[in-house]
Each structure stands twice: as C-alpha cells, then as structure tokens.
C-alpha atoms as a PDB file:
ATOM      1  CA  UNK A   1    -109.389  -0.996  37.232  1.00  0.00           C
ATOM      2  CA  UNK A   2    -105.970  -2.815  36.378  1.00  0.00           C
ATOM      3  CA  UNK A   3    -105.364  -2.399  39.890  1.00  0.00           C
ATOM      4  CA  UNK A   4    -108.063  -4.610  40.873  1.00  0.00           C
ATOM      5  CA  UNK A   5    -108.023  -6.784  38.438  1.00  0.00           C
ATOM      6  CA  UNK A   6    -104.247  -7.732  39.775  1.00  0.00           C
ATOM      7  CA  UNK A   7    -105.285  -7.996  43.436  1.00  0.00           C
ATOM      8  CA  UNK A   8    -107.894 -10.487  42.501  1.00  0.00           C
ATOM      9  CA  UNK A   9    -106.009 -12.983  40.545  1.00  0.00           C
ATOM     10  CA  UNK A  10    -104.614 -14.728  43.855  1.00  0.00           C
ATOM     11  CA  UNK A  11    -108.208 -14.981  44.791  1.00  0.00           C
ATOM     12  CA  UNK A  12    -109.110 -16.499  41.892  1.00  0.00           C
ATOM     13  CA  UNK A  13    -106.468 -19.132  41.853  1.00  0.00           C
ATOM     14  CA  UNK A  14    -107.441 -20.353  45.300  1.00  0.00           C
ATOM     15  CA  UNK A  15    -111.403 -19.851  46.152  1.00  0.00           C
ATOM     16  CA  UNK A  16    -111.403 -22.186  49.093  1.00  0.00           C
ATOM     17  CA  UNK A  17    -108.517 -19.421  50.888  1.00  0.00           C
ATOM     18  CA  UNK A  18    -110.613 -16.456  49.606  1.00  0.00           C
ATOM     19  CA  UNK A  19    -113.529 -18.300  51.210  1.00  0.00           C
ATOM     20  CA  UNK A  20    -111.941 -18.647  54.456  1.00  0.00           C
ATOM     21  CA  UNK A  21    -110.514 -15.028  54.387  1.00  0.00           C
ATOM     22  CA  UNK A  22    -113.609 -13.888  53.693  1.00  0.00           C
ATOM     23  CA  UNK A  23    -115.654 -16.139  56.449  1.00  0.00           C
ATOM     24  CA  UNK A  24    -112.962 -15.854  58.526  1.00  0.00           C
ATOM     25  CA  UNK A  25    -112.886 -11.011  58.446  1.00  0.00           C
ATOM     26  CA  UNK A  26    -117.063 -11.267  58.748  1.00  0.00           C
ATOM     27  CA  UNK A  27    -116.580 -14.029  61.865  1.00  0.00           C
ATOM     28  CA  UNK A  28    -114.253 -11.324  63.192  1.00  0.00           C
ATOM     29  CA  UNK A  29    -116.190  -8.111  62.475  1.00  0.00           C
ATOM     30  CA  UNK A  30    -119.576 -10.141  63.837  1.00  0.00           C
ATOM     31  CA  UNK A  31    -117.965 -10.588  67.035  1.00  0.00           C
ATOM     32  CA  UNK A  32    -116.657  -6.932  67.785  1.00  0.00           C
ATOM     33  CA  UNK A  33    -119.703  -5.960  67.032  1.00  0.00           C
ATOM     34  CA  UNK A  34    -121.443  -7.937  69.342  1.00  0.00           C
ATOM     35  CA  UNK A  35    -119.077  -7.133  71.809  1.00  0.00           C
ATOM     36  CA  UNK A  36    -119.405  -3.603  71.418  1.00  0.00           C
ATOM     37  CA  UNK A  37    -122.812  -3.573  71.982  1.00  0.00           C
ATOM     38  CA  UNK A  38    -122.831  -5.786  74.773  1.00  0.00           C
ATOM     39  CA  UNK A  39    -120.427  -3.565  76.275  1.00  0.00           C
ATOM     40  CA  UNK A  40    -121.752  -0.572  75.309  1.00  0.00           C
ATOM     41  CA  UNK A  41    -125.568  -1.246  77.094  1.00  0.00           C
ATOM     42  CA  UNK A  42    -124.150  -2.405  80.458  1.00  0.00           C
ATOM     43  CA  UNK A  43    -121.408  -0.102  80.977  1.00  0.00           C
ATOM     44  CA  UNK A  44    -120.905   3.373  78.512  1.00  0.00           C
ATOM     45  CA  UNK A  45    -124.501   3.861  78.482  1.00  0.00           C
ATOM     46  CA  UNK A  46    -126.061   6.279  81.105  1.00  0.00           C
ATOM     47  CA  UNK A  47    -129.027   4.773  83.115  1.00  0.00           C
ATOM     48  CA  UNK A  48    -132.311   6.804  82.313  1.00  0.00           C
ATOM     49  CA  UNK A  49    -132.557   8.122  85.675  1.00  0.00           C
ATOM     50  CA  UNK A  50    -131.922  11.549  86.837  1.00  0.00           C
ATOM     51  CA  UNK A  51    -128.289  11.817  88.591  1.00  0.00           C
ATOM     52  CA  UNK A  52    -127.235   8.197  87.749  1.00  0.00           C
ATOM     53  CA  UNK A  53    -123.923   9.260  89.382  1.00  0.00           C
ATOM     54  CA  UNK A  54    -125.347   9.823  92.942  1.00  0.00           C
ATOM     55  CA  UNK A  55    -127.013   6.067  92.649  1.00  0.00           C
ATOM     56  CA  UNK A  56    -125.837   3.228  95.717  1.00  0.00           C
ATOM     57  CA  UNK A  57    -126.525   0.062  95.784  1.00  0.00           C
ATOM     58  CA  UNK A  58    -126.164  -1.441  99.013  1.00  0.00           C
ATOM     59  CA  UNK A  59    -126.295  -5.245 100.346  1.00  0.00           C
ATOM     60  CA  UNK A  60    -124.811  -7.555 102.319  1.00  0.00           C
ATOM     61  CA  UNK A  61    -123.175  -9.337  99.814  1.00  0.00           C
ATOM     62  CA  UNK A  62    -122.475 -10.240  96.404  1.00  0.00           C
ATOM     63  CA  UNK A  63    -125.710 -10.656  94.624  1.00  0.00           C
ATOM     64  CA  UNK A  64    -127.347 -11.169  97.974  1.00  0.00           C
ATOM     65  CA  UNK A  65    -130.365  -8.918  98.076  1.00  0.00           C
ATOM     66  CA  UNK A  66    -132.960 -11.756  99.313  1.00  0.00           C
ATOM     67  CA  UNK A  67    -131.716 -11.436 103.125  1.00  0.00           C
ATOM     68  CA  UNK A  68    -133.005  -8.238 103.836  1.00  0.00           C
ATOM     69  CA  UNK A  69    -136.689  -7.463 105.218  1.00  0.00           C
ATOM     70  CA  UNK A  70    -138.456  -4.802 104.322  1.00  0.00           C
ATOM     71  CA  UNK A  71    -138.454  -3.631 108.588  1.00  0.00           C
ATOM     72  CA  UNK A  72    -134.804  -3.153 107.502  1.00  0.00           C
ATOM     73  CA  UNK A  73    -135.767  -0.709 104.929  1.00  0.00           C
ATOM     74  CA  UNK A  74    -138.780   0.696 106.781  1.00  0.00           C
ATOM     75  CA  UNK A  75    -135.270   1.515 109.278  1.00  0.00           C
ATOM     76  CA  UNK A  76    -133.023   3.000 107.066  1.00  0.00           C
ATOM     77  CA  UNK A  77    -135.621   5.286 105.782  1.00  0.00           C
ATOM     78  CA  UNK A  78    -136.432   6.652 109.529  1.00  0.00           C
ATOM     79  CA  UNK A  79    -132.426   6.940 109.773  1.00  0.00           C
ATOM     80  CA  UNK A  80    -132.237   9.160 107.101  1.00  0.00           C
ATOM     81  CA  UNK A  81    -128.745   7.402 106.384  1.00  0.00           C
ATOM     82  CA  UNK A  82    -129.831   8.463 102.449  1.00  0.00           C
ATOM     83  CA  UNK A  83    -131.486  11.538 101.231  1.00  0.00           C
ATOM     84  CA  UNK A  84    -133.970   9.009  99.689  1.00  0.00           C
ATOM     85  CA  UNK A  85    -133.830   5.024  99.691  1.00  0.00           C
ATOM     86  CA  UNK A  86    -136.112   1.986  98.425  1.00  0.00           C
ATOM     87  CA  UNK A  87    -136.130  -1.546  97.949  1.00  0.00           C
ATOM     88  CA  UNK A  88    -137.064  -3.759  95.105  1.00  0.00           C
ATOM     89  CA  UNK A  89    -137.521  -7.094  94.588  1.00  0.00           C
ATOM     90  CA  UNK A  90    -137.778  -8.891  91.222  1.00  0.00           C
ATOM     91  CA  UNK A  91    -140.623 -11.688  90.946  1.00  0.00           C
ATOM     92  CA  UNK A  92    -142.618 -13.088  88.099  1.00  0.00           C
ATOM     93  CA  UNK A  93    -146.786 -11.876  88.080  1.00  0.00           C
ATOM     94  CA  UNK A  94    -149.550 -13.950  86.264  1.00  0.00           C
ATOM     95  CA  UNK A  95    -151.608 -11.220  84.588  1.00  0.00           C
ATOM     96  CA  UNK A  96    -154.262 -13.651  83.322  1.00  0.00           C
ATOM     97  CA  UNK A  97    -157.445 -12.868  84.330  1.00  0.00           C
ATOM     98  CA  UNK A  98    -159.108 -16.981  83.887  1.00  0.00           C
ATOM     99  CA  UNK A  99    -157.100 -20.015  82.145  1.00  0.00           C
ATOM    100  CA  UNK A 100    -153.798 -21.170  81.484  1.00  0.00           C
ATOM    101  CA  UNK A 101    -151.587 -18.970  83.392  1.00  0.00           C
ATOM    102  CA  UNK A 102    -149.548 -15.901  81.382  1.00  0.00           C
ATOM    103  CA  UNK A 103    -146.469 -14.604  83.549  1.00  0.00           C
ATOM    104  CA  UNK A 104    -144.799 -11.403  83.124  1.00  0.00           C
ATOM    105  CA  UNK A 105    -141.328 -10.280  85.048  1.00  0.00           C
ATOM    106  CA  UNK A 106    -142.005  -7.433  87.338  1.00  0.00           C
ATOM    107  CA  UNK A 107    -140.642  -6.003  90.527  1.00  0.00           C
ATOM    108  CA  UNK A 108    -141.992  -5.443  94.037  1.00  0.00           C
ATOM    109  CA  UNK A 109    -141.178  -2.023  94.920  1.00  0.00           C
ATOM    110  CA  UNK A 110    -140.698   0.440  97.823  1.00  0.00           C
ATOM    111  CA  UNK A 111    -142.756   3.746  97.871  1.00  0.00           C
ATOM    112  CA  UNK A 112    -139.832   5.814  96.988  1.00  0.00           C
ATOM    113  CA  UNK A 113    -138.940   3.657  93.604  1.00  0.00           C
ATOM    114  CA  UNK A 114    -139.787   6.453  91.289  1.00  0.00           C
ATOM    115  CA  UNK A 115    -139.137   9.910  93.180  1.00  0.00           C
ATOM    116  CA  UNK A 116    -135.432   8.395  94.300  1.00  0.00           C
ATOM    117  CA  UNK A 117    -134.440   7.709  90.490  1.00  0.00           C
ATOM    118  CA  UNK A 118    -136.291  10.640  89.322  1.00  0.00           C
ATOM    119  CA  UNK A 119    -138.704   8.729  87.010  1.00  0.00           C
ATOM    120  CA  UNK A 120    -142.111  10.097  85.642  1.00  0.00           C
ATOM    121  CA  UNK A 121    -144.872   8.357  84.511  1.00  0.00           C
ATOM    122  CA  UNK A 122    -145.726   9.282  80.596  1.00  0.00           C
ATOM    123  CA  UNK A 123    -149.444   8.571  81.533  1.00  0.00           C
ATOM    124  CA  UNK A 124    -151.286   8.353  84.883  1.00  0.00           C
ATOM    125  CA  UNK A 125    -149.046   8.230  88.035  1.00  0.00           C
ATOM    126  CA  UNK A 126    -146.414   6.369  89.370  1.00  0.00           C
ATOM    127  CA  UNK A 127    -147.091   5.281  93.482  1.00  0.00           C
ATOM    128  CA  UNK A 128    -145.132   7.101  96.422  1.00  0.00           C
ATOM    129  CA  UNK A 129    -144.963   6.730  99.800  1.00  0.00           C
ATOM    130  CA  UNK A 130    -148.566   7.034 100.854  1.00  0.00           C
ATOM    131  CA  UNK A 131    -149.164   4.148  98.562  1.00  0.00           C
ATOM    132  CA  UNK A 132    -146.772   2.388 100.646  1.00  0.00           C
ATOM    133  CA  UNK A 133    -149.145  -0.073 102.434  1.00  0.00           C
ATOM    134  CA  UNK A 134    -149.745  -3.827 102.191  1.00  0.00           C
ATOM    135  CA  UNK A 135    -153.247  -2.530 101.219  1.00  0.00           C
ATOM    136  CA  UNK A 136    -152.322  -0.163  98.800  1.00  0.00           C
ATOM    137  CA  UNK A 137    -153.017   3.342 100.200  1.00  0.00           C
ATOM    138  CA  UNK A 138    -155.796   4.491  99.631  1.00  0.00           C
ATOM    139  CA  UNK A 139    -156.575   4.473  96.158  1.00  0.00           C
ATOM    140  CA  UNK A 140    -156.065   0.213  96.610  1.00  0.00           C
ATOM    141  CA  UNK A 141    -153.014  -0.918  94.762  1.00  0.00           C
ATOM    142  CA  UNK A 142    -151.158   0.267  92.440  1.00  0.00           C
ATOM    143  CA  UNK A 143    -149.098  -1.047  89.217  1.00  0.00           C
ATOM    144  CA  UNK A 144    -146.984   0.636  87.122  1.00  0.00           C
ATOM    145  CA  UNK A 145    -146.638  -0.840  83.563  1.00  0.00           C
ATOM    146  CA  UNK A 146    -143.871  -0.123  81.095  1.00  0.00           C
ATOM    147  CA  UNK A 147    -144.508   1.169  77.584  1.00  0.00           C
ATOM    148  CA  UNK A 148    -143.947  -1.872  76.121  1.00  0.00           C
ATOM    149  CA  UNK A 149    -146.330  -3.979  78.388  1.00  0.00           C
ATOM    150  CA  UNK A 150    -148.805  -1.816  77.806  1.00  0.00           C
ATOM    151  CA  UNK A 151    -148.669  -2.069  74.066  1.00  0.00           C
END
C-alpha cells in the first residue's frame, strides 16, 4: 500500500501533468485499437467464402471495373479461362413500394455469384445461371437479401 501511496505523490503535486499523462496513454491506446481493428477486418480476416485463397480479381485497371460489358463476361465464361467466373456491379435500389423514395446499396450480379464463392442461402435460394436472363429465368427475377436487410 506504501508502495502506492509513494508513486502517487508526484501525481498529486501536479494534476494538470497527471491529466495529460493520463489523456495523453487513453489517446494512445484509442488509436491502436482502432487501428487494429481496421486492420484486422480488411486484411487478417478470412473472407466468408469457401477457398478465399483461389479468389482473382481481374480488370483493366486500378479500380476500373465500369469498362467492361457484360458480352465480355458472357466471353470469358464460354473460354473457360476460369473454372467459374462472374461479374458484379455495385448500384443503389429504391425498395419503396409508393412515396418518398428509400434506397438501399446492392449489387448487380452474374449467374455464377454464389456457386463461384461457395455461398448458400440460409433461407430460400440464391439465383444461378439459368436465372441468368434480362428477364429473370423463368421463375421472373430474382433478389437475394442479406440477413440484416431482411430484419
């Protein structure tokens, strides 16, 4: 107890230092730990897909994914360059049915999204290639929703 008692005396003697020390240590540990975390989601963590190793992305460029048509896909898929391929494109979706508008992100997807990362649905199915159609196949169209969405 002694012991302390005699470490805090400084502190005691100068609040505004042990104030800064101790602003200063929790500014410190904050930041690591948001770092870490950061960190920790985009890199150390494994994607929830089956073989995350055997994943390619390919493009033309640097960020560029906009420049390529789906014919270009439609080709690489009758190549059989991959043992499976698809495209996606991120867009926003207005799910309101009437009224003010209420958008959602979402992607566009290829018919092989969910069988080339190795994704089930929990409930109902995800779409494949036969739902691969501007009309939908032939159950119509077909959205898949994440857990969260749907809660």
């Amino acid at each position: 107890m002694r012991l302390i008692r005699d470490a805090s005396r400084p502190f005691k003697a100068s609040p505004v230092v042990f104030a800064a020390v101790v602003l200063s240590l929790g500014m410190g540990i904050g930041a690591n730990i948001s770092i870490f975390s950061l960190i920790e989601s985009l890199v150390l963590r494994r994607l929830p897909v089956d073989e995350p190793d055997r994943l390619v992305l390919v493009s033309s460029g640097p960020w560029d994914f906009k420049s390529w048509s789906n014919p270009f896909w439609e080709e690489i898929r009758e190549l059989g360059l991959f043992e499976s391929s698809f495209a996606w494109r991120s867009t926003r979706f207005d799910v309101a049915e009437s009224g003010p508008r209420e958008s959602v992100d979402g992607l566009w997807a290829s018919g092989e999204f969910f069988d080339a990362l190795g994704v089930q649905a929990l409930i109902g199915r995800t779409f494949g290639l036969a739902d691969d159609r501007r009309d939908g196949g032939a159950d119509g169209p077909v959205a898949v929703i994440s857990h969260g969405f749907w809660q």
